[in-house]
C-alpha atoms as a PDB file:
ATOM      1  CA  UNK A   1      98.503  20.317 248.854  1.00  0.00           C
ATOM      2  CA  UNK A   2      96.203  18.129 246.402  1.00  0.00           C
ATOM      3  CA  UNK A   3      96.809  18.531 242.542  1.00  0.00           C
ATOM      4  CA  UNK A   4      95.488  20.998 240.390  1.00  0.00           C
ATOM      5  CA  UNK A   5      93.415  18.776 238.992  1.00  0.00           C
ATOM      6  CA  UNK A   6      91.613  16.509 242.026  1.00  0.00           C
ATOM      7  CA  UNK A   7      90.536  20.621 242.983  1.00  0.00           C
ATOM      8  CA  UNK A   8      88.687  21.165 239.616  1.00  0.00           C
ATOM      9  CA  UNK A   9      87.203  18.052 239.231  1.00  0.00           C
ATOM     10  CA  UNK A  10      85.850  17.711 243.098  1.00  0.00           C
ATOM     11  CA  UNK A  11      84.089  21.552 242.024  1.00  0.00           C
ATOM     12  CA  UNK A  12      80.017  20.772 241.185  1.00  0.00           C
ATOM     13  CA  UNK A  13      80.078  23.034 238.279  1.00  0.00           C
ATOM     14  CA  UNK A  14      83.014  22.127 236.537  1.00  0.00           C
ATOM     15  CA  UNK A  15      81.532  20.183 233.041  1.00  0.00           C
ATOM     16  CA  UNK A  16      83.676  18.779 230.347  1.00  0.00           C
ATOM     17  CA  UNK A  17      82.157  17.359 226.756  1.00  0.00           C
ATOM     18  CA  UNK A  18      85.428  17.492 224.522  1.00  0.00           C
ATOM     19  CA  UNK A  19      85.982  15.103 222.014  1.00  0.00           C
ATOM     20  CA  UNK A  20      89.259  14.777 219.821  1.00  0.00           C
ATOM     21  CA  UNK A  21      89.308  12.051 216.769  1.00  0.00           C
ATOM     22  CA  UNK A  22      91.865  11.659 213.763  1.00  0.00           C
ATOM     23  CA  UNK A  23      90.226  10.042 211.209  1.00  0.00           C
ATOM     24  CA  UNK A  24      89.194  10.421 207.302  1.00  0.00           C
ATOM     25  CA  UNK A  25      86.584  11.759 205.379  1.00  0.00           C
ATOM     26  CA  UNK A  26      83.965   9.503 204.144  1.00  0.00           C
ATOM     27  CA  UNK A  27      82.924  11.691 201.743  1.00  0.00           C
ATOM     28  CA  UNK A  28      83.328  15.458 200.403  1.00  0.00           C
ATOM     29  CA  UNK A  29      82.025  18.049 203.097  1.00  0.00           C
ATOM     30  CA  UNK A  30      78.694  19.658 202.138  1.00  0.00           C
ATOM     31  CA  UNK A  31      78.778  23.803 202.798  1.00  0.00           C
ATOM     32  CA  UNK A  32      76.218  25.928 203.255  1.00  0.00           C
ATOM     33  CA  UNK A  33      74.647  29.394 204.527  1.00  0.00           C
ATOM     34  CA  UNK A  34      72.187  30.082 207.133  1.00  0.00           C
ATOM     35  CA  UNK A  35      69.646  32.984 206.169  1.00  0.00           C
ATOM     36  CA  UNK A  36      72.213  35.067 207.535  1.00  0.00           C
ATOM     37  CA  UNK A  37      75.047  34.716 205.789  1.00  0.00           C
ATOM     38  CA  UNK A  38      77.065  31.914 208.285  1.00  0.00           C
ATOM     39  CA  UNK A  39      78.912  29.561 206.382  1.00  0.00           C
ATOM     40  CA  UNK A  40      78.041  26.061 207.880  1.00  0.00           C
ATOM     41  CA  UNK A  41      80.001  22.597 206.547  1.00  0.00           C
ATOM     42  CA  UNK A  42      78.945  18.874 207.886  1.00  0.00           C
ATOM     43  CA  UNK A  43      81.003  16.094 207.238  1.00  0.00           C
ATOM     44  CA  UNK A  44      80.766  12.306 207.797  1.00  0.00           C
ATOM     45  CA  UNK A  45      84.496  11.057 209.433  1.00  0.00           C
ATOM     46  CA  UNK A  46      85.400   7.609 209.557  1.00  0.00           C
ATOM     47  CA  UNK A  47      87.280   6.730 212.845  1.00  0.00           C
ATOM     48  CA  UNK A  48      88.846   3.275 213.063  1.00  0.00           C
ATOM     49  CA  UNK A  49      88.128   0.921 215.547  1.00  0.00           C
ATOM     50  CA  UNK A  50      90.053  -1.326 217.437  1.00  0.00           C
ATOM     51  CA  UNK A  51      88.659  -5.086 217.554  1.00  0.00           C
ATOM     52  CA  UNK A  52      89.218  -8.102 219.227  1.00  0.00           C
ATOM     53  CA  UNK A  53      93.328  -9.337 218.712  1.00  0.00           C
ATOM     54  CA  UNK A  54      92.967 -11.512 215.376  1.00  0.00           C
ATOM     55  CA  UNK A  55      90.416 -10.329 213.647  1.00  0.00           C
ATOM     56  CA  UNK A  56      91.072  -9.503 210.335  1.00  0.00           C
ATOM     57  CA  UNK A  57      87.479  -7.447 209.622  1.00  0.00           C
ATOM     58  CA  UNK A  58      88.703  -3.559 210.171  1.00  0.00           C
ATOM     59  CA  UNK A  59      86.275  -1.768 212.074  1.00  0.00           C
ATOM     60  CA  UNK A  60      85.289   1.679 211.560  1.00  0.00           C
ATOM     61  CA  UNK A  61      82.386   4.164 213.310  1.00  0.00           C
ATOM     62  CA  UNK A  62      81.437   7.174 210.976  1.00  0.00           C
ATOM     63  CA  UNK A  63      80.557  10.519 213.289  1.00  0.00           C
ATOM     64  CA  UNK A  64      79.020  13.133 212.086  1.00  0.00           C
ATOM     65  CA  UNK A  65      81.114  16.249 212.287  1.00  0.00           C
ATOM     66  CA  UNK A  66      79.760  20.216 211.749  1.00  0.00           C
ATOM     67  CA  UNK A  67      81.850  23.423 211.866  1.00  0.00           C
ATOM     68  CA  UNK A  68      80.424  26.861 211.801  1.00  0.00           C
ATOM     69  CA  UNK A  69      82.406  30.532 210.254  1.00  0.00           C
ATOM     70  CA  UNK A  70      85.469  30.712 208.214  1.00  0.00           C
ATOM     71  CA  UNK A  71      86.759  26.850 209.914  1.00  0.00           C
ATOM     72  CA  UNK A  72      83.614  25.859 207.282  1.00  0.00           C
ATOM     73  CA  UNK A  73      84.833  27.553 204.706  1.00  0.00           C
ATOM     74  CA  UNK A  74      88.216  26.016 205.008  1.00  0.00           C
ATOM     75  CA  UNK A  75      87.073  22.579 205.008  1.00  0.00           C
ATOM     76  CA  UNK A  76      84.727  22.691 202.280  1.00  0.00           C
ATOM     77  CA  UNK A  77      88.018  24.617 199.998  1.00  0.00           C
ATOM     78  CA  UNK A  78      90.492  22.084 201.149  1.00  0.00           C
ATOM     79  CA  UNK A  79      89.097  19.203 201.715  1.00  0.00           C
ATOM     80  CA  UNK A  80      87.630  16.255 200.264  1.00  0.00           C
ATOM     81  CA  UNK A  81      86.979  12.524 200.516  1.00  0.00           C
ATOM     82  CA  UNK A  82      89.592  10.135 202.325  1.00  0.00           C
ATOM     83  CA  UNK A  83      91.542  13.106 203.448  1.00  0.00           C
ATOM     84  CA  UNK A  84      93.129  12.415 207.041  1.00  0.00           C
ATOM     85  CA  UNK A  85      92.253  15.162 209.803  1.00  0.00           C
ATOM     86  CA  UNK A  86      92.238  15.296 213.583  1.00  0.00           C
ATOM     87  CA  UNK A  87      88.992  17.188 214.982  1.00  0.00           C
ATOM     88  CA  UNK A  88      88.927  18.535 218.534  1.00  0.00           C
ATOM     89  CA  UNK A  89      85.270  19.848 219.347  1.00  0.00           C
ATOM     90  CA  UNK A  90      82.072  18.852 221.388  1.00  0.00           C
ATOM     91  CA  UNK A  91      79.803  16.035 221.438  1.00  0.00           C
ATOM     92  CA  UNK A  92      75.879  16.982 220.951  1.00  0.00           C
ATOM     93  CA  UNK A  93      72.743  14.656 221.431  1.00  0.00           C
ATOM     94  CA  UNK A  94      69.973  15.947 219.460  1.00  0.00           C
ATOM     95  CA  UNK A  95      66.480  13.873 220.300  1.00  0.00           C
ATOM     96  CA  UNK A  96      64.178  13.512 217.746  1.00  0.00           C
ATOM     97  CA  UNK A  97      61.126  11.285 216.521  1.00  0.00           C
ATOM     98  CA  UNK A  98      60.621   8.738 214.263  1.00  0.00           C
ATOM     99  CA  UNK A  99      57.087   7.673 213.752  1.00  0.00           C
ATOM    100  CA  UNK A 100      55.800   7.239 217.868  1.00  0.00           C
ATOM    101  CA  UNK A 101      59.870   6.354 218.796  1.00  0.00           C
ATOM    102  CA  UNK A 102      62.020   8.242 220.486  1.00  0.00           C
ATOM    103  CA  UNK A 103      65.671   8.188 218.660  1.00  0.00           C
ATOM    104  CA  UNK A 104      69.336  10.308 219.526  1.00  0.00           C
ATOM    105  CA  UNK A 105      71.580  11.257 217.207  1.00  0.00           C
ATOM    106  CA  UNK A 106      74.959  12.288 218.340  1.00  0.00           C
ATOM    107  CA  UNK A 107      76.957  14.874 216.120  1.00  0.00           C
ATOM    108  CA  UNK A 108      80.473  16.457 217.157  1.00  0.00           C
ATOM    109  CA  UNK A 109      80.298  20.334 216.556  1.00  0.00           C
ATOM    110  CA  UNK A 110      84.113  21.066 215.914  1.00  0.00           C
ATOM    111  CA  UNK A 111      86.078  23.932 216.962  1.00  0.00           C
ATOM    112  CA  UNK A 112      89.373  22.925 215.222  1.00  0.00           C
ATOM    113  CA  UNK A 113      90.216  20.579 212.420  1.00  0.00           C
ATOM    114  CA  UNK A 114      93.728  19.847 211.505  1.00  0.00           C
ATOM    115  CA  UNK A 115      94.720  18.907 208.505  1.00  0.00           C
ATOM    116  CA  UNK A 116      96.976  16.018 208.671  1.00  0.00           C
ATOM    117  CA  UNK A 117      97.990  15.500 204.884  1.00  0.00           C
ATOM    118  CA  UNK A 118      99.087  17.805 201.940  1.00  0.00           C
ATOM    119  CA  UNK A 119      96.760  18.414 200.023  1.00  0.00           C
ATOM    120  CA  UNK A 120      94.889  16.583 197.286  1.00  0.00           C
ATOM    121  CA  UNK A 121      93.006  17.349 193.654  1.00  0.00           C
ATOM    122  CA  UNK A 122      89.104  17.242 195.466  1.00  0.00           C
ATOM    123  CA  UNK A 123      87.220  14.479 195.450  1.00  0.00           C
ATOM    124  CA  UNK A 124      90.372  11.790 194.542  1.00  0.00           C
ATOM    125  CA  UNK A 125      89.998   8.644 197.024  1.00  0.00           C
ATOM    126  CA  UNK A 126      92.740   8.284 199.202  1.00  0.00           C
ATOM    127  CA  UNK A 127      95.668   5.658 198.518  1.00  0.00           C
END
């Protein structure tokens, strides 16, 4: 009998876009409201990098992170710049242009965000 999981991935319509990162905050999240009412927060999280063995330059990517309802509400009360969470969520590609070029911009739209430290007097750097 194969695994479980050689039979879902050999299906055709089986699609998976999750993305987890831990990382922190690069700066306070920024909430908002649609026109109806949906509370909407984007942050920027800083994700380290690992680099080549001896170098002594730390390496970071910043991702772009949105969450939608009540999760948005929660970040933008409770958290703040340099705070340390772990996001689980989905990566989208938005296309766009720029003058006659074609550009992508990648964004993860988060469906849980864990809070990994106590918490912290808003807008305090981390130590």
């Amino acid at each position: 009998m194969p695994h479980r999981a050689a039979c879902v991935a050999d299906r055709a319509d089986v699609k998976m876009n999750q993305v987890v990162l831990i990382g922190r905050l690069a700066q306070d999240p920024r909430l908002s409201y649609t026109q109806e009412g949906v509370a909407v927060g984007e942050f920027t999280l800083a994700v380290g990098r690992p680099g080549r063995s001896g170098d002594a330059e730390k390496k970071a990517d910043f991702i772009d992170v949105v969450v939608w309802r009540k999760l948005a509400e929660a970040c933008g009360e409770y958290l703040g710049r340099g705070r340390k969470v772990a996001v689980q969520g989905h990566l989208e590609i938005q296309k766009y242009q720029k003058g006659e070029e074609d550009k992508k911009a990648a964004k993860v739209v988060a469906w849980q965000v864990q809070f990994l430290e106590g918490a912290r007097e808003k807008g305090k750097d981390a130590s």
